[in-house]
C-alpha atoms as a PDB file:
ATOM      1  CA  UNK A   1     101.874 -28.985  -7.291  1.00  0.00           C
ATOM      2  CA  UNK A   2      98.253 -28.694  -6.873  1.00  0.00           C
ATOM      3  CA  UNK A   3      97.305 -32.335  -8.630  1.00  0.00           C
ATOM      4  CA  UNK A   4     100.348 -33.874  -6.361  1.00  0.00           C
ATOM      5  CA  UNK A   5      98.650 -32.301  -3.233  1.00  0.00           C
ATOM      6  CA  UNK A   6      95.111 -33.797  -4.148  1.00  0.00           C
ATOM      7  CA  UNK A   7      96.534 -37.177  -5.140  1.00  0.00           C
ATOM      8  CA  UNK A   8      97.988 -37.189  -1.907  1.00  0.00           C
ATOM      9  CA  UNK A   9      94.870 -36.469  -0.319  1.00  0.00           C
ATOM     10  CA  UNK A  10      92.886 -39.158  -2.334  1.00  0.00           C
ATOM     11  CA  UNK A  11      95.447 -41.939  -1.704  1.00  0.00           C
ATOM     12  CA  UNK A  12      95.239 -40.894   2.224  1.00  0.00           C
ATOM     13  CA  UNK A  13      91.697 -40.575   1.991  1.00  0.00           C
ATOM     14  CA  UNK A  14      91.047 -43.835   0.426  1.00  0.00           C
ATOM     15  CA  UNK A  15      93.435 -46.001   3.079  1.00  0.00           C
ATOM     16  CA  UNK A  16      91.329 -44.604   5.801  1.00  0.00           C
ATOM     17  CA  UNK A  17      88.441 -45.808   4.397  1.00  0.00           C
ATOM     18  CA  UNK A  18      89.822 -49.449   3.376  1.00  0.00           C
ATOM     19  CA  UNK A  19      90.893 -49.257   6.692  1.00  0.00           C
ATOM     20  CA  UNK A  20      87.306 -48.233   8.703  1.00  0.00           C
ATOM     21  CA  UNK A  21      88.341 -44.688   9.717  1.00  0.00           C
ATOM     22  CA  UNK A  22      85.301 -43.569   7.872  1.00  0.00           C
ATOM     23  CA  UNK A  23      83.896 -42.378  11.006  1.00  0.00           C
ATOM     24  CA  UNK A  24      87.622 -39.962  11.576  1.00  0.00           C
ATOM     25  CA  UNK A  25      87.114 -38.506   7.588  1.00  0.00           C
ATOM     26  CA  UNK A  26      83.085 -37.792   7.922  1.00  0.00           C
ATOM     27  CA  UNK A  27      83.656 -36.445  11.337  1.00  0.00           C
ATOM     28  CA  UNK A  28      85.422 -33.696   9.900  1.00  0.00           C
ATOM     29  CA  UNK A  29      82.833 -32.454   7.739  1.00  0.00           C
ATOM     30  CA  UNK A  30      80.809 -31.023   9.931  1.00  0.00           C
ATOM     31  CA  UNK A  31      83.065 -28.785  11.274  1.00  0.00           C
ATOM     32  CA  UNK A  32      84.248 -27.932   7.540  1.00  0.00           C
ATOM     33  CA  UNK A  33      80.702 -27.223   6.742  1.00  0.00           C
ATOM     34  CA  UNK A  34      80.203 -25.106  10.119  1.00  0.00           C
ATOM     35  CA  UNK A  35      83.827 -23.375   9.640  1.00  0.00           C
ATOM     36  CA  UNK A  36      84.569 -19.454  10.879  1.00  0.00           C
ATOM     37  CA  UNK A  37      83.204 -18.796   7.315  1.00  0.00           C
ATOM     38  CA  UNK A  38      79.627 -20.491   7.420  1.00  0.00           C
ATOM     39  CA  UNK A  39      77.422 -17.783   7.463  1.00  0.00           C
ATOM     40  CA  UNK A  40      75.642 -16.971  10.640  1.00  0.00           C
ATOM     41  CA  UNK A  41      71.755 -17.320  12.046  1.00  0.00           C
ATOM     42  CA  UNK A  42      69.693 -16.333  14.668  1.00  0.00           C
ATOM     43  CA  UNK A  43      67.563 -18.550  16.011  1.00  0.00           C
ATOM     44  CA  UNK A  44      64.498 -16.404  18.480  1.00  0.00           C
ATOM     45  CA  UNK A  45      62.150 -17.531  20.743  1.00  0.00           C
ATOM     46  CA  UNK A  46      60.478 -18.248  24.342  1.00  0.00           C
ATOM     47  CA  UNK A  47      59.737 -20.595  26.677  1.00  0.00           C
ATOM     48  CA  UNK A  48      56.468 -20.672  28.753  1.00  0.00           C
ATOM     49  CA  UNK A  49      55.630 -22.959  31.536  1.00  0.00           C
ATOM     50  CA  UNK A  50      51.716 -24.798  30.612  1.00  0.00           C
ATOM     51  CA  UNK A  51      50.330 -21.943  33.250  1.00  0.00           C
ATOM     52  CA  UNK A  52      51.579 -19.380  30.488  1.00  0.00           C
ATOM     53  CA  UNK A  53      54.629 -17.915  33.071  1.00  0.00           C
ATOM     54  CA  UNK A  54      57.996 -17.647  31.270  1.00  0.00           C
ATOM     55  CA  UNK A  55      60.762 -19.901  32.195  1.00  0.00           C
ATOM     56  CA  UNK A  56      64.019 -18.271  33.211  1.00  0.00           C
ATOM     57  CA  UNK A  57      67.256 -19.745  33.465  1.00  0.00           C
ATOM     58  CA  UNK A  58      66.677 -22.753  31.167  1.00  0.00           C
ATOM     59  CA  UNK A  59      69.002 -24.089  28.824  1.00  0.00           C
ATOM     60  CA  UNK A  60      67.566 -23.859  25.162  1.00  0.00           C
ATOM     61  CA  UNK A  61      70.542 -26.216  22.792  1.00  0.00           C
ATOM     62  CA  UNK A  62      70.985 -26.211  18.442  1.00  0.00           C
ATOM     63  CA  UNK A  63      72.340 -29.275  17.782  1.00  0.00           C
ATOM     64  CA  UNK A  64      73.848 -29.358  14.514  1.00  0.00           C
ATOM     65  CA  UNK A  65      75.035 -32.863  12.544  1.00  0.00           C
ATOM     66  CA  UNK A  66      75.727 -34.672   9.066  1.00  0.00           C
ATOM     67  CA  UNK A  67      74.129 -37.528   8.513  1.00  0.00           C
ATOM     68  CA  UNK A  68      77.375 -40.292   9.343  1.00  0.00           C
ATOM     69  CA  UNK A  69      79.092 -38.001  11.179  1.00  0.00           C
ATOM     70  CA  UNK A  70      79.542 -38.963  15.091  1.00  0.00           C
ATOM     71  CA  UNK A  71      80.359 -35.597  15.735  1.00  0.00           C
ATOM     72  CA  UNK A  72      77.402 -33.003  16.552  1.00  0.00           C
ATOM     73  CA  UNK A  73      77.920 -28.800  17.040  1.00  0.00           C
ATOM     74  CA  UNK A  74      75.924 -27.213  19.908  1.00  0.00           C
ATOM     75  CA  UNK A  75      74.697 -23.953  19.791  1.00  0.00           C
ATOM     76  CA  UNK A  76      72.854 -22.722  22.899  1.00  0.00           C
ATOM     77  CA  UNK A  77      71.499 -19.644  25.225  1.00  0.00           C
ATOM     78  CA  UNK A  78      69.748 -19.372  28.689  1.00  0.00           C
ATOM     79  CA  UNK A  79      66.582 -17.959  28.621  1.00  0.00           C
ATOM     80  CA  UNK A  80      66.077 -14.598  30.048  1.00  0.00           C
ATOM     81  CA  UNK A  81      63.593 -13.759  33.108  1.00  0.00           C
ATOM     82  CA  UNK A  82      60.982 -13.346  30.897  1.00  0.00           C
ATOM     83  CA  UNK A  83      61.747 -16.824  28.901  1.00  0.00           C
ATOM     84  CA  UNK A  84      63.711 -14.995  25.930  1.00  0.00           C
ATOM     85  CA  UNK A  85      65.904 -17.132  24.264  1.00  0.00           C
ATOM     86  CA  UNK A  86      68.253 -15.683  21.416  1.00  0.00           C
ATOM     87  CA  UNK A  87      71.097 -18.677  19.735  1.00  0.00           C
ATOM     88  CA  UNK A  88      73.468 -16.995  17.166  1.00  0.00           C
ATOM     89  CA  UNK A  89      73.925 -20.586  14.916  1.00  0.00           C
ATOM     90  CA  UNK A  90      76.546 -21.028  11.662  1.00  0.00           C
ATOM     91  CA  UNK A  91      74.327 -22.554   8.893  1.00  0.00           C
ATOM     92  CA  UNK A  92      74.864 -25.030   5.841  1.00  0.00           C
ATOM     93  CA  UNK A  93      72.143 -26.164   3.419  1.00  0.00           C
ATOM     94  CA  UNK A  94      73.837 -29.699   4.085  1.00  0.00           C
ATOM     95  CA  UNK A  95      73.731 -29.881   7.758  1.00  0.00           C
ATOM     96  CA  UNK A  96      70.483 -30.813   9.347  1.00  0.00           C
ATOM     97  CA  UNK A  97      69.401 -29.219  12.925  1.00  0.00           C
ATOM     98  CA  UNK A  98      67.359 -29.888  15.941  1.00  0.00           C
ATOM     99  CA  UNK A  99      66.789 -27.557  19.248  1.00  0.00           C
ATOM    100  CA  UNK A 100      65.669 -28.503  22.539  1.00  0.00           C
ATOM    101  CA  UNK A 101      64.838 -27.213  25.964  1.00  0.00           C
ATOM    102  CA  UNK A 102      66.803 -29.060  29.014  1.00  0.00           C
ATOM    103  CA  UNK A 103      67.376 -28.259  32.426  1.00  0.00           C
ATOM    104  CA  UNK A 104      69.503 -30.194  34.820  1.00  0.00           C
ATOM    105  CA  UNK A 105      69.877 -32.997  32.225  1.00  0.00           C
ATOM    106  CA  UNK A 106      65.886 -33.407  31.769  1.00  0.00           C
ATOM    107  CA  UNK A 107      64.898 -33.019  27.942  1.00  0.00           C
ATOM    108  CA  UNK A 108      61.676 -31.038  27.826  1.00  0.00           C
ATOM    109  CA  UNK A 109      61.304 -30.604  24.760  1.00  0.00           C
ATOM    110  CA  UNK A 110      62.898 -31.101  21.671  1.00  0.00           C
ATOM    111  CA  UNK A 111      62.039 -30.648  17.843  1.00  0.00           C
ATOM    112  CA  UNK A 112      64.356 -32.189  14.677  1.00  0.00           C
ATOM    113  CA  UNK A 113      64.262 -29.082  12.450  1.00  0.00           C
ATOM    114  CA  UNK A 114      66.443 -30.977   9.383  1.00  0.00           C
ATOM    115  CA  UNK A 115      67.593 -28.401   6.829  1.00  0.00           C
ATOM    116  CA  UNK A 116      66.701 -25.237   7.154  1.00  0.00           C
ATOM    117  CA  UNK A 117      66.418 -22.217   4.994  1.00  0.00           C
ATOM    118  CA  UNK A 118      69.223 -19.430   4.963  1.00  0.00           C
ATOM    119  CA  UNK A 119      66.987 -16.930   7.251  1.00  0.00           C
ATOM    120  CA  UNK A 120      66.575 -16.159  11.032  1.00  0.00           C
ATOM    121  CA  UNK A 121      64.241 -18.656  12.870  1.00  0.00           C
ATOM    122  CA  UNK A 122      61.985 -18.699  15.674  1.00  0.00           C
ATOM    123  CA  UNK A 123      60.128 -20.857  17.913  1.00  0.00           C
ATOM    124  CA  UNK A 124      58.769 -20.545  21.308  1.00  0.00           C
ATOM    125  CA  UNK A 125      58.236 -23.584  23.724  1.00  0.00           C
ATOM    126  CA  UNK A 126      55.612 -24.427  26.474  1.00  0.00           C
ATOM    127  CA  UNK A 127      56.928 -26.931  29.036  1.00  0.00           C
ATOM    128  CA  UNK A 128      55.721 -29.202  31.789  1.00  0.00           C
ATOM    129  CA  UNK A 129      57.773 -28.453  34.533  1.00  0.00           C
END
């Protein structure tokens, strides 16, 4: 039953592709990767204005993709009146990562993490505002 169910799944698998739904197959992955089961992160920090002030109330975003997957997981937290940031995150080894400070759809910073190591991370930001 097992081989008839994975044949299946090859034969289905393989039209898509002859058929350019590679796009609808990868973009599954990275929510299989980042499933209920992934183990989870926390990623720390704070985020400090260039006079040294902390910066409450601004949106601090994980993005999370595959490489040839259209679809990207976001992970995020709004900082705390003193700045604090705290984004629980599911990690893969396979999935690469990137985190970035926005508010009212103005990037202010941003940093491509790629893979990262199964541990807690932390960075703290200083802005322009």
């Amino acid at each position: 039953m097992f081989i008839r169910r994975f044949s299946v799944a090859l034969i289905i698998a393989g039209a898509l592709l002859a058929n350019g739904c590679a796009t609808a197959l990868v973009g599954l992955l990275v929510y299989q990767l980042l499933d209920d089961e992934a183990p989870t992160r926390t990623f720390t920090g704070t985020v400090r204005d260039s006079q040294s002030d902390p910066v409450g109330g601004i949106l601090v975003q994980m993005r999370a993709e595959v490489a040839g997957d259209s679809n990207v997981l976001h992970f995020s937290d709004t900082t705390s009146l003193a700045g604090e940031y705290t984004i629980k995150f599911r990690w893969n080894e396979e999935v690469n990562y990137s985190i970035r400070v926005i508010d009212e759809g103005t990037v202010y910073a941003e940093e491509i993490l790629g893979h990262l190591p199964l541990a807690d991370q932390q960075r703290d930001f200083t802005i322009d505002l």
